[in-house]
Protein backbone atom coordinates (compact mmCIF):
# COMPACT_ATOMS: atom_id res chain seq x y z
CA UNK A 1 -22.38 -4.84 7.72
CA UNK A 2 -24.93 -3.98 10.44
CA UNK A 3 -22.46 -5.28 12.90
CA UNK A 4 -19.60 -3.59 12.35
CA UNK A 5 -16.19 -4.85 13.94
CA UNK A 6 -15.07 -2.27 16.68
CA UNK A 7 -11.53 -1.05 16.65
CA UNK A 8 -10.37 1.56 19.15
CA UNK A 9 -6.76 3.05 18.75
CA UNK A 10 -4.29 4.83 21.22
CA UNK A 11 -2.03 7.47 20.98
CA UNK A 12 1.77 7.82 21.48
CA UNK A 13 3.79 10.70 23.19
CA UNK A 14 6.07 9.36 26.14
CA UNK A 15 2.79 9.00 27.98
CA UNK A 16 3.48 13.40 28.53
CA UNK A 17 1.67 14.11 25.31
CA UNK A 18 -0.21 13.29 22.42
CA UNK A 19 -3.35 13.70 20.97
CA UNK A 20 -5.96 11.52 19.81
CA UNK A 21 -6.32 13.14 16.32
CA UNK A 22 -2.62 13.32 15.85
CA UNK A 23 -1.52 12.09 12.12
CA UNK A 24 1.07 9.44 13.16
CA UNK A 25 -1.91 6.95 13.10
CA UNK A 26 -4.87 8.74 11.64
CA UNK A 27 -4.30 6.89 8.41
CA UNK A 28 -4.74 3.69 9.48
CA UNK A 29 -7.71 4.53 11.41
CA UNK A 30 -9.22 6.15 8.68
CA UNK A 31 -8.25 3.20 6.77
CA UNK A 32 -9.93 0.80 9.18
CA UNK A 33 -12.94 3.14 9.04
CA UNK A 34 -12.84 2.71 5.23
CA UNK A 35 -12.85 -0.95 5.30
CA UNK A 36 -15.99 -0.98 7.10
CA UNK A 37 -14.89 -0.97 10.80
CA UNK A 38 -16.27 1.18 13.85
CA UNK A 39 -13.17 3.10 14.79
CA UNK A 40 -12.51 4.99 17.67
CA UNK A 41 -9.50 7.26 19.30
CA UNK A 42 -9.41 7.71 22.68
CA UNK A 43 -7.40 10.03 24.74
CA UNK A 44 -6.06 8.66 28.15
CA UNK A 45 -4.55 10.66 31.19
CA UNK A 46 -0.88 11.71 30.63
CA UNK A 47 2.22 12.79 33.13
CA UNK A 48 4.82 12.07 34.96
CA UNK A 49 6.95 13.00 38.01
CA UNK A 50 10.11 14.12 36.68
CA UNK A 51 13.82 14.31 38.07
CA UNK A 52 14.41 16.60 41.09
CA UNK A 53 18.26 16.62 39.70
CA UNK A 54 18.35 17.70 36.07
CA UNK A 55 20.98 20.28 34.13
CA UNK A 56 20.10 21.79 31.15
CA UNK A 57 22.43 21.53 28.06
CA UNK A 58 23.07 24.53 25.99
CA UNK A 59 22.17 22.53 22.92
CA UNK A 60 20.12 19.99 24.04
CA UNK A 61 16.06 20.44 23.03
CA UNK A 62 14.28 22.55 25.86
CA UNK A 63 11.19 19.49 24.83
CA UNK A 64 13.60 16.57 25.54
CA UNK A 65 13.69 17.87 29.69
CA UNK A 66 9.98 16.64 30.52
CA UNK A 67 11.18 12.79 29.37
CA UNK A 68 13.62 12.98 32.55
CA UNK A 69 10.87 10.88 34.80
CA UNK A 70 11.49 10.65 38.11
CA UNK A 71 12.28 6.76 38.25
CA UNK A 72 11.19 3.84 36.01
CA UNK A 73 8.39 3.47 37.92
CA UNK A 74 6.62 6.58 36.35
CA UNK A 75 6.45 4.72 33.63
CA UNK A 76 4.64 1.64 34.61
CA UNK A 77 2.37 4.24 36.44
CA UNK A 78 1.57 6.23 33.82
CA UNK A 79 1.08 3.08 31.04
CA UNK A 80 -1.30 1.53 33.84
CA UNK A 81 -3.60 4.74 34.12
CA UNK A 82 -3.54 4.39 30.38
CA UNK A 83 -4.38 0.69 30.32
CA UNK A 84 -7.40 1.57 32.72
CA UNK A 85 -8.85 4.39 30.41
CA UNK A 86 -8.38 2.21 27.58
CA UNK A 87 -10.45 -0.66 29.36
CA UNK A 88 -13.11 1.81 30.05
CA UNK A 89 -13.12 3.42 26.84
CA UNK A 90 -13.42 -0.30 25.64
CA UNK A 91 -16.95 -0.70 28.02
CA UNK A 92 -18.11 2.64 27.05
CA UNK A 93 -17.88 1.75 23.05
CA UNK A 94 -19.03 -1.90 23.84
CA UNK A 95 -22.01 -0.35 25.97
CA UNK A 96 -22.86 1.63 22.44
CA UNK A 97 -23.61 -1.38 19.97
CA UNK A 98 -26.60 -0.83 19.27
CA UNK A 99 -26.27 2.95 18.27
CA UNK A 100 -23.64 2.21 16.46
CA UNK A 101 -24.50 -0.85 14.85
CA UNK A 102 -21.46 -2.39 15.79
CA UNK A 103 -20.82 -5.77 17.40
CA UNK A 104 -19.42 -6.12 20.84
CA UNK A 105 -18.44 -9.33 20.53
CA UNK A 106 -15.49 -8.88 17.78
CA UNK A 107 -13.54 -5.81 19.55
CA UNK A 108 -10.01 -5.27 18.58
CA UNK A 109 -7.62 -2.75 20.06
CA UNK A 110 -4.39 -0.81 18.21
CA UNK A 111 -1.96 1.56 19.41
CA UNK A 112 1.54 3.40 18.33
CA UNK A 113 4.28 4.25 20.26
CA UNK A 114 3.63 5.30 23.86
CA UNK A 115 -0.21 3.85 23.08
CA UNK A 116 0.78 0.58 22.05
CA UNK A 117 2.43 -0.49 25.40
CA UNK A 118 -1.08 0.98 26.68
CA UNK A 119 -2.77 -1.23 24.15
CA UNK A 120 -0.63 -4.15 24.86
CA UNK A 121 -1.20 -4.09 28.20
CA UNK A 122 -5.21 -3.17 27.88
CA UNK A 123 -5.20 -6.93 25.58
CA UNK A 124 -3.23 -9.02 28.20
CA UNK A 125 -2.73 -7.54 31.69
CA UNK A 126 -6.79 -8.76 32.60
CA UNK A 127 -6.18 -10.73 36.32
CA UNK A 128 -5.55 -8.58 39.14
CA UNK A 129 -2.57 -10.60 40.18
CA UNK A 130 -0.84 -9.38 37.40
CA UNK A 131 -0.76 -5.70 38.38
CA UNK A 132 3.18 -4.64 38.54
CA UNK A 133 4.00 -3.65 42.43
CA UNK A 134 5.07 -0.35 41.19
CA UNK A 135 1.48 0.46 40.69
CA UNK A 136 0.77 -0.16 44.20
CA UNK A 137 1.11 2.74 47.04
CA UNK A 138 4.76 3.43 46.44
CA UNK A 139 7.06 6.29 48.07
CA UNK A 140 6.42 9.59 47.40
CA UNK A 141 8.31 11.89 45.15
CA UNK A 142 11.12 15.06 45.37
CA UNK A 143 10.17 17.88 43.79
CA UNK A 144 11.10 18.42 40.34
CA UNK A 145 13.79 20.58 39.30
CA UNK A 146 13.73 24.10 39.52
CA UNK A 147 13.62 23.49 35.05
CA UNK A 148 11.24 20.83 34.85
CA UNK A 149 8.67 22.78 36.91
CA UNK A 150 6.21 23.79 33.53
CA UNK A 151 6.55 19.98 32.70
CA UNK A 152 4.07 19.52 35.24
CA UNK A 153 0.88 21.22 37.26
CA UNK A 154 2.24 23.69 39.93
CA UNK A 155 -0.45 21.59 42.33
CA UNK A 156 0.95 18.24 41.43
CA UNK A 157 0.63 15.87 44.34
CA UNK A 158 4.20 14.41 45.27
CA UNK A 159 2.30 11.54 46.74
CA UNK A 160 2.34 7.92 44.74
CA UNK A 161 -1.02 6.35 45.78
CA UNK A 162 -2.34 2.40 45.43
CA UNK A 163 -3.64 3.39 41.66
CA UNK A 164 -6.29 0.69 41.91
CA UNK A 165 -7.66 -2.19 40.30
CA UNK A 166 -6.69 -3.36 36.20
CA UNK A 167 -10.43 -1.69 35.72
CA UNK A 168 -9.86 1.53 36.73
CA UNK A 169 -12.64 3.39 37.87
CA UNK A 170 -14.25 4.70 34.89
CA UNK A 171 -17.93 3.54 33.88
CA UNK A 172 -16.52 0.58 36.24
CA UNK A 173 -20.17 -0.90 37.08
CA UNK A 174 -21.23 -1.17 33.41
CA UNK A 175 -21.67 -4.96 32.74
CA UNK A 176 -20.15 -5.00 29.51
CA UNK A 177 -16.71 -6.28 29.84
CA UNK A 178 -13.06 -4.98 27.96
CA UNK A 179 -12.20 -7.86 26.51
CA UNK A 180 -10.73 -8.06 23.27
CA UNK A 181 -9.92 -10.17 20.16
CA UNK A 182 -6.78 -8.92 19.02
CA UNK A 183 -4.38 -6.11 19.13
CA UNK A 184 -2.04 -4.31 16.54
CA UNK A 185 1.50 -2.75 18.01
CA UNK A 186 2.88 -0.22 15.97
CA UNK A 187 6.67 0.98 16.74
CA UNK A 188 6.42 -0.23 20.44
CA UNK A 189 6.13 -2.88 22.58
CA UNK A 190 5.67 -4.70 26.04
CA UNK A 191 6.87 -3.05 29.66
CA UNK A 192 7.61 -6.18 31.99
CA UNK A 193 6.40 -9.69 32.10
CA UNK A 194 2.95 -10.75 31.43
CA UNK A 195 1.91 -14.46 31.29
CA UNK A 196 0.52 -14.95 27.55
CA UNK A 197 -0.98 -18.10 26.69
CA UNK A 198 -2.42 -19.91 23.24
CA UNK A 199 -5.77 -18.59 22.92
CA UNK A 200 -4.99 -14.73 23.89
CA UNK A 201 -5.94 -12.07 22.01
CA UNK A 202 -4.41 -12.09 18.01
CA UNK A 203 -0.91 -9.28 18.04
CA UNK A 204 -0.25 -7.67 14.79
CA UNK A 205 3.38 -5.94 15.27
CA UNK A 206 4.85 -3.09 12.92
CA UNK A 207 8.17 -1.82 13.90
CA UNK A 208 11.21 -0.38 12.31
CA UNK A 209 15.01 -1.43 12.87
CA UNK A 210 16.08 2.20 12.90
CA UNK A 211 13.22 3.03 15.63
CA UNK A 212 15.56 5.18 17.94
CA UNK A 213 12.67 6.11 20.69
CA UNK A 214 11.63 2.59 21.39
CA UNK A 215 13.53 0.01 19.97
CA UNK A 216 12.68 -3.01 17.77
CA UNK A 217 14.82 -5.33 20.05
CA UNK A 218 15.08 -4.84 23.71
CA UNK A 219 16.74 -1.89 25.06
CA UNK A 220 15.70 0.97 27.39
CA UNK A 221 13.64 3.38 26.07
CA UNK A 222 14.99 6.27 24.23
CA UNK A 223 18.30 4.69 24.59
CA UNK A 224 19.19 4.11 20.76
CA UNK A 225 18.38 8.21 20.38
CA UNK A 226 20.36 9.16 23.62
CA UNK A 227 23.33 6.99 22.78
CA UNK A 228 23.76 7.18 19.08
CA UNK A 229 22.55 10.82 18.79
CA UNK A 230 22.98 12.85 21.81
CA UNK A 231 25.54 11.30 24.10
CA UNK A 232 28.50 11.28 21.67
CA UNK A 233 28.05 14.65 20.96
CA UNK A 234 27.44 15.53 24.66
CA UNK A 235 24.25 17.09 23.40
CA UNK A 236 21.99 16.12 26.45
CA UNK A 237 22.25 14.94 30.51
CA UNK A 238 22.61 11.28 29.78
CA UNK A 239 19.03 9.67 29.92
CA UNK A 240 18.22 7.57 33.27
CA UNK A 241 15.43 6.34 34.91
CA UNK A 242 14.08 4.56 31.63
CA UNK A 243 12.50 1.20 31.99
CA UNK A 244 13.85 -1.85 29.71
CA UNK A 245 11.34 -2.74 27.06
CA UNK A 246 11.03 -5.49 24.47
CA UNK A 247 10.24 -3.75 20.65
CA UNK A 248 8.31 -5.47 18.46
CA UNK A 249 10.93 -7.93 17.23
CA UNK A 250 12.01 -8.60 21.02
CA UNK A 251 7.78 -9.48 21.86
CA UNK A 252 7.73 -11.73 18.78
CA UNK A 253 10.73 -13.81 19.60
CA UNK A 254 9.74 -14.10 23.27
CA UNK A 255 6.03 -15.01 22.08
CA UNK A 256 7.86 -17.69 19.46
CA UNK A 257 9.51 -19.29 22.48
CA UNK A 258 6.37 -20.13 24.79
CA UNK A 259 4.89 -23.32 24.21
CA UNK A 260 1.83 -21.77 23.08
CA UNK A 261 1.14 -18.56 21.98
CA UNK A 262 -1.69 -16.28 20.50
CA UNK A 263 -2.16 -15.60 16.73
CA UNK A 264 0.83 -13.90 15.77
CA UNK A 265 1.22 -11.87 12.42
CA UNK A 266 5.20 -9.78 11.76
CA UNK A 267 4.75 -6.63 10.05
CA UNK A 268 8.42 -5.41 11.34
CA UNK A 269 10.48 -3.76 8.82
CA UNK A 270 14.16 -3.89 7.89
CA UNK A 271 15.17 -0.15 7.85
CA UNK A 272 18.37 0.02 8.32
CA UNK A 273 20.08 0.84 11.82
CA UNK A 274 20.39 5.25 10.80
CA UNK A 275 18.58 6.01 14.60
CA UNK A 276 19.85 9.52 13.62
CA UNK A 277 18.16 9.41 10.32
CA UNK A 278 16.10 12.51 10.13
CA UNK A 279 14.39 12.34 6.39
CA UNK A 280 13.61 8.64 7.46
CA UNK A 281 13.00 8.37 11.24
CA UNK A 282 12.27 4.60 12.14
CA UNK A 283 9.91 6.14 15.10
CA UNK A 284 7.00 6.44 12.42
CA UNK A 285 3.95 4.52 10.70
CA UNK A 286 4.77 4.31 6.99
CA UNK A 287 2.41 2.94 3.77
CA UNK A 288 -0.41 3.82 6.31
CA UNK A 289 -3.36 2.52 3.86
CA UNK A 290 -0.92 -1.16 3.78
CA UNK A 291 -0.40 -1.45 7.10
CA UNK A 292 -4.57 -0.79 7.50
CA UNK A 293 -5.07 -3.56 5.01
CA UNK A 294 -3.06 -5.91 6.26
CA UNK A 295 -4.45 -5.21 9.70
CA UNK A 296 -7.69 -6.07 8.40
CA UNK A 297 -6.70 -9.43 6.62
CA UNK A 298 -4.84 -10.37 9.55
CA UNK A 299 -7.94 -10.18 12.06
CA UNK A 300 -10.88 -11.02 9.55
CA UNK A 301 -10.76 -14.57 9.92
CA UNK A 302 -11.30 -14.26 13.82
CA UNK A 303 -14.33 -11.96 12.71
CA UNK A 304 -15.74 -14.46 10.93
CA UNK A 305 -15.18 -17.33 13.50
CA UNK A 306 -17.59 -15.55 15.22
CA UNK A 307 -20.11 -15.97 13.16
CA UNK A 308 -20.36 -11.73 12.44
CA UNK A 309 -20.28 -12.50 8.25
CA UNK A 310 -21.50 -8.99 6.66
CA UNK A 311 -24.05 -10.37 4.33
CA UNK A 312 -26.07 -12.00 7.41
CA UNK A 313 -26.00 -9.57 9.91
CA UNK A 314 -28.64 -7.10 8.20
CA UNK A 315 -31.83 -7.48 7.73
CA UNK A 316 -34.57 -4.39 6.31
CA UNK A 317 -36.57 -4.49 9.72
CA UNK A 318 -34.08 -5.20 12.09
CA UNK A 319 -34.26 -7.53 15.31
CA UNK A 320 -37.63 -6.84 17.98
CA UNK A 321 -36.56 -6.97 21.67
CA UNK A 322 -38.24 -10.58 22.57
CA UNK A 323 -40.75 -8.87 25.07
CA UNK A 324 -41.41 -6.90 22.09
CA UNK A 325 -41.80 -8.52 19.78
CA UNK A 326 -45.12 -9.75 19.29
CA UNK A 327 -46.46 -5.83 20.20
CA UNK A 328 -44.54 -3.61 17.91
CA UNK A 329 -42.74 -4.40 13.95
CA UNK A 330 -41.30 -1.59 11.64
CA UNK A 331 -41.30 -2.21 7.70
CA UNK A 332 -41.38 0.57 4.42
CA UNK A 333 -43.80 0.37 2.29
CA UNK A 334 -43.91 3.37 -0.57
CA UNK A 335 -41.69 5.40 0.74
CA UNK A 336 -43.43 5.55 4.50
CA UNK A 337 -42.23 3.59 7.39
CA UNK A 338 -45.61 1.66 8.73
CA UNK A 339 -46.31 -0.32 11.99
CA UNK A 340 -48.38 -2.85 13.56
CA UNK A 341 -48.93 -2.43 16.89
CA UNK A 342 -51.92 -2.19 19.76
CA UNK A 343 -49.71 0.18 21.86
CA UNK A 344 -50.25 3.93 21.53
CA UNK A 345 -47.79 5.51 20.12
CA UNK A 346 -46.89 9.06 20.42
CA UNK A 347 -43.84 9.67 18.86
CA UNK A 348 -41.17 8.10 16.44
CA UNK A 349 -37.78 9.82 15.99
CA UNK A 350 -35.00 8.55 13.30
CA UNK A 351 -31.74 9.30 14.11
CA UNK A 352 -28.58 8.04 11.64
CA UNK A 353 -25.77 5.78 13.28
CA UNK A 354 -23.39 8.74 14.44
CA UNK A 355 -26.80 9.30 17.18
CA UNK A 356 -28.03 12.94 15.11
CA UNK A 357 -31.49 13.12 15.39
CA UNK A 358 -33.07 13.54 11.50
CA UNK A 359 -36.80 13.09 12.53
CA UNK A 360 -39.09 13.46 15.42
CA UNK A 361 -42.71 13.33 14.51
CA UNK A 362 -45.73 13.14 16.59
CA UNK A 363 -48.29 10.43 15.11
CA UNK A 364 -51.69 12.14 14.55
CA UNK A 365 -54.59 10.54 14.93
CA UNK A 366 -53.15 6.89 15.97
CA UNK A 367 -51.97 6.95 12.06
CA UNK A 368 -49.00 3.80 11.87
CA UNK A 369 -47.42 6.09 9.74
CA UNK A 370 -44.67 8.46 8.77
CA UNK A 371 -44.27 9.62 5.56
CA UNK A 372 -40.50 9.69 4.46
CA UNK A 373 -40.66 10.69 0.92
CA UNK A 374 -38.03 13.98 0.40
CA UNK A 375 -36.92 13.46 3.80
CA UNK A 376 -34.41 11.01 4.09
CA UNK A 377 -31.40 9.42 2.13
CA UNK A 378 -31.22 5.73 1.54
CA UNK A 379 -29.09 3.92 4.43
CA UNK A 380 -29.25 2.45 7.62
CA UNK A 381 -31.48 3.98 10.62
CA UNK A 382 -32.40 3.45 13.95
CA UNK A 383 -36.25 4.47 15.19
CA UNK A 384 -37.32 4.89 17.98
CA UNK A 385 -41.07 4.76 18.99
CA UNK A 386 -42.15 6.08 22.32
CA UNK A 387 -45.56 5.89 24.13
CA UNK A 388 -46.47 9.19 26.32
CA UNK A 389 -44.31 8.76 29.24
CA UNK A 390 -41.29 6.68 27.99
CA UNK A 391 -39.49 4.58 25.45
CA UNK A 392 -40.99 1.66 24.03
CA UNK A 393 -39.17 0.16 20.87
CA UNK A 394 -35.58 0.91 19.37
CA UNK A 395 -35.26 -0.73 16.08
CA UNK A 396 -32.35 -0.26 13.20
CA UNK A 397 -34.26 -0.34 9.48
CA UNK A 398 -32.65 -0.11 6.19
CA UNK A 399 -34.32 2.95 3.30
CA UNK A 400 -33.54 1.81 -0.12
């Protein structure tokens, strides 16, 4: 397909970590990538204020302090900063279609954990009405406790400034908009109301009923692992200042009970109700490669809806810029790529669809030629031909 579908996936982490390489997802990325998608993985900005009244248990895990945020607001703050990277990673990759031989117009998102309330929020939260108040200038913070100090910068500002518009700042006056198609959840869910309508984007939901970090129905988070593993052991401080959240079986009922709703698919899973189950943990993506295939049933009949069908989207010469298009055409012939043209042309590069430069040859003596024989695999390209002072064609060509 020379216009690939574009998914871009989120991390988890209790928005105060994570990684965008990390294997709790990789799989299915790699699986989307393997079916034929663009993927990417973005990383988005991380922390919270945390408690400025916190006592350290004896057998509690020293990592568990640095989930004692401040209020529930840190949450909402720090899963709207995420939404707004998200919506300008989803401009940057939009931006790069045509390097990437992807198609803008059939962009789906996906996150786990942490990253799918980012995710969830990047698909629906898009008026600026609908920004929660908490993400307005709010009060300022209390310094953290003297043991939650290296969960956070020593120059952390206690202030809690207006944190902008749904947009965010980011590559904010690119035209290309963050819209999306569809979204997969995986073991999370939605942070407070959003009005969700028939015709918004597709939701794919995979959850667990032993998920004890964010829970399949609707319960604060980290409450099933607090109250079923910690508390009765008095392992930890009891956990406060965690927001209410609807799980994936919680978003699907709600969804169910609006009189019109988006595209809805239930990958949730009946796993028992062990939260303190360590050899099975319901906080984890399992059957990766399934749960990438069924990801990619679910949303390729709103691909093709779209009219982006894989066997007519390519083409061996590629599509000429209109103003182009009667000055300038690519096409191989015997293992050389040839041109028509009455421009002067000083230089073609190749480059493959990851951007690395594999040719840059000067054209000698006003020869429309370049001889590829030895050179280059078969596959898709993109050349570029430039005159002596700037760009003048970019073109994507298929070498058998």
């Amino acid at each position: 397909n020379c216009k690939r579908p574009i998914i871009v996936f989120t991390h988890g982490g209790s928005w105060i970590g994570g990684d965008r390489k990390q294997a709790s997802f990789i799989n299915v990325a790699r699986g989307m990538a393997a079916r034929g998608w663009l993927v990417a993985s973005i990383q988005y900005r991380l922390g919270t204020h945390k408690r400025s009244n916190y006592t350290p248990y004896l057998l509690c895990p020293v990592e568990y302090g640095c989930v004692y945020n401040y209020d529930t607001a840190e949450v909402f703050r720090a899963n709207y900063r995420g939404m707004q990277d998200m919506k300008a990673a989803l401009r940057f990759v939009k931006a790069r279609s045509d390097i990437d031989s992807s198609d803008q117009d059939v962009t789906f998102i996906a996150g786990e954990s942490a990253g799918a309330f980012v995710a969830y929020w990047a698909a629906y939260l898009n008026e600026e009405f609908e920004k929660p108040s908490m993400c307005n200038g709010i009060q300022s913070v209390n310094p953290a406790d003297a043991d939650l100090k290296l969960c956070q910068p020593s120059t952390i500002s206690l202030l809690r400034p207006d944190l902008g518009s749904i947009r965010g700042e980011i590559k904010s006056t690119d035209h290309t908009d963050e819209s999306v198609l569809g979204v997969a959840i995986m073991i999370g869910g939605q942070l407070g109301h959003l009005d969700i309508k028939a015709g918004d984007p597709a939701l794919y939901v995979y959850h667990n009923t032993n998920d004890a970090i964010a829970d399949i129905q609707e319960k604060p988070l980290l409450s099933p692992l607090f109250q079923n593993c910690f508390n009765p052991f008095n392992l930890c401080q009891p956990m406060e200042n965690m927001p209410w959240a609807k799980g994936g079986r919680a978003v699907l009922k709600y969804l169910n009970s609006l009189t019109g709703h988006p595209i809805l698919f239930d990958d949730t899973q009946d796993t028992g109700n062990n939260y303190c189950d360590t050899n099975l943990p319901g906080h984890a993506i399992y059957l990766q490669d399934v749960r990438a295939q069924k990801i990619a049933n679910f949303f390729a009949p709103i691909i093709e809806s779209k009219g982006n069908i894989p066997s007519s989207t390519c083409n061996t010469t590629g599509n000429l810029s209109p103003d182009l298009q009667n000055n300038i055409q690519f096409y191989i012939s015997h293992s050389k790529i040839n041109w028509s043209s009455d421009l002067d042309i000083k230089n073609i590069e190749i480059f493959d669809l990851t951007g690395r430069l594999i040719m840059d040859n000067f054209v000698k003596n006003s020869l429309h030629e370049v001889d590829l024989k030895d050179k280059i695999t078969p596959g898709l390209y993109i050349v570029k031909a430039y005159t002596s002072s700037k760009i003048l064609h970019s073109q994507k060509i298929y070498i058998k």
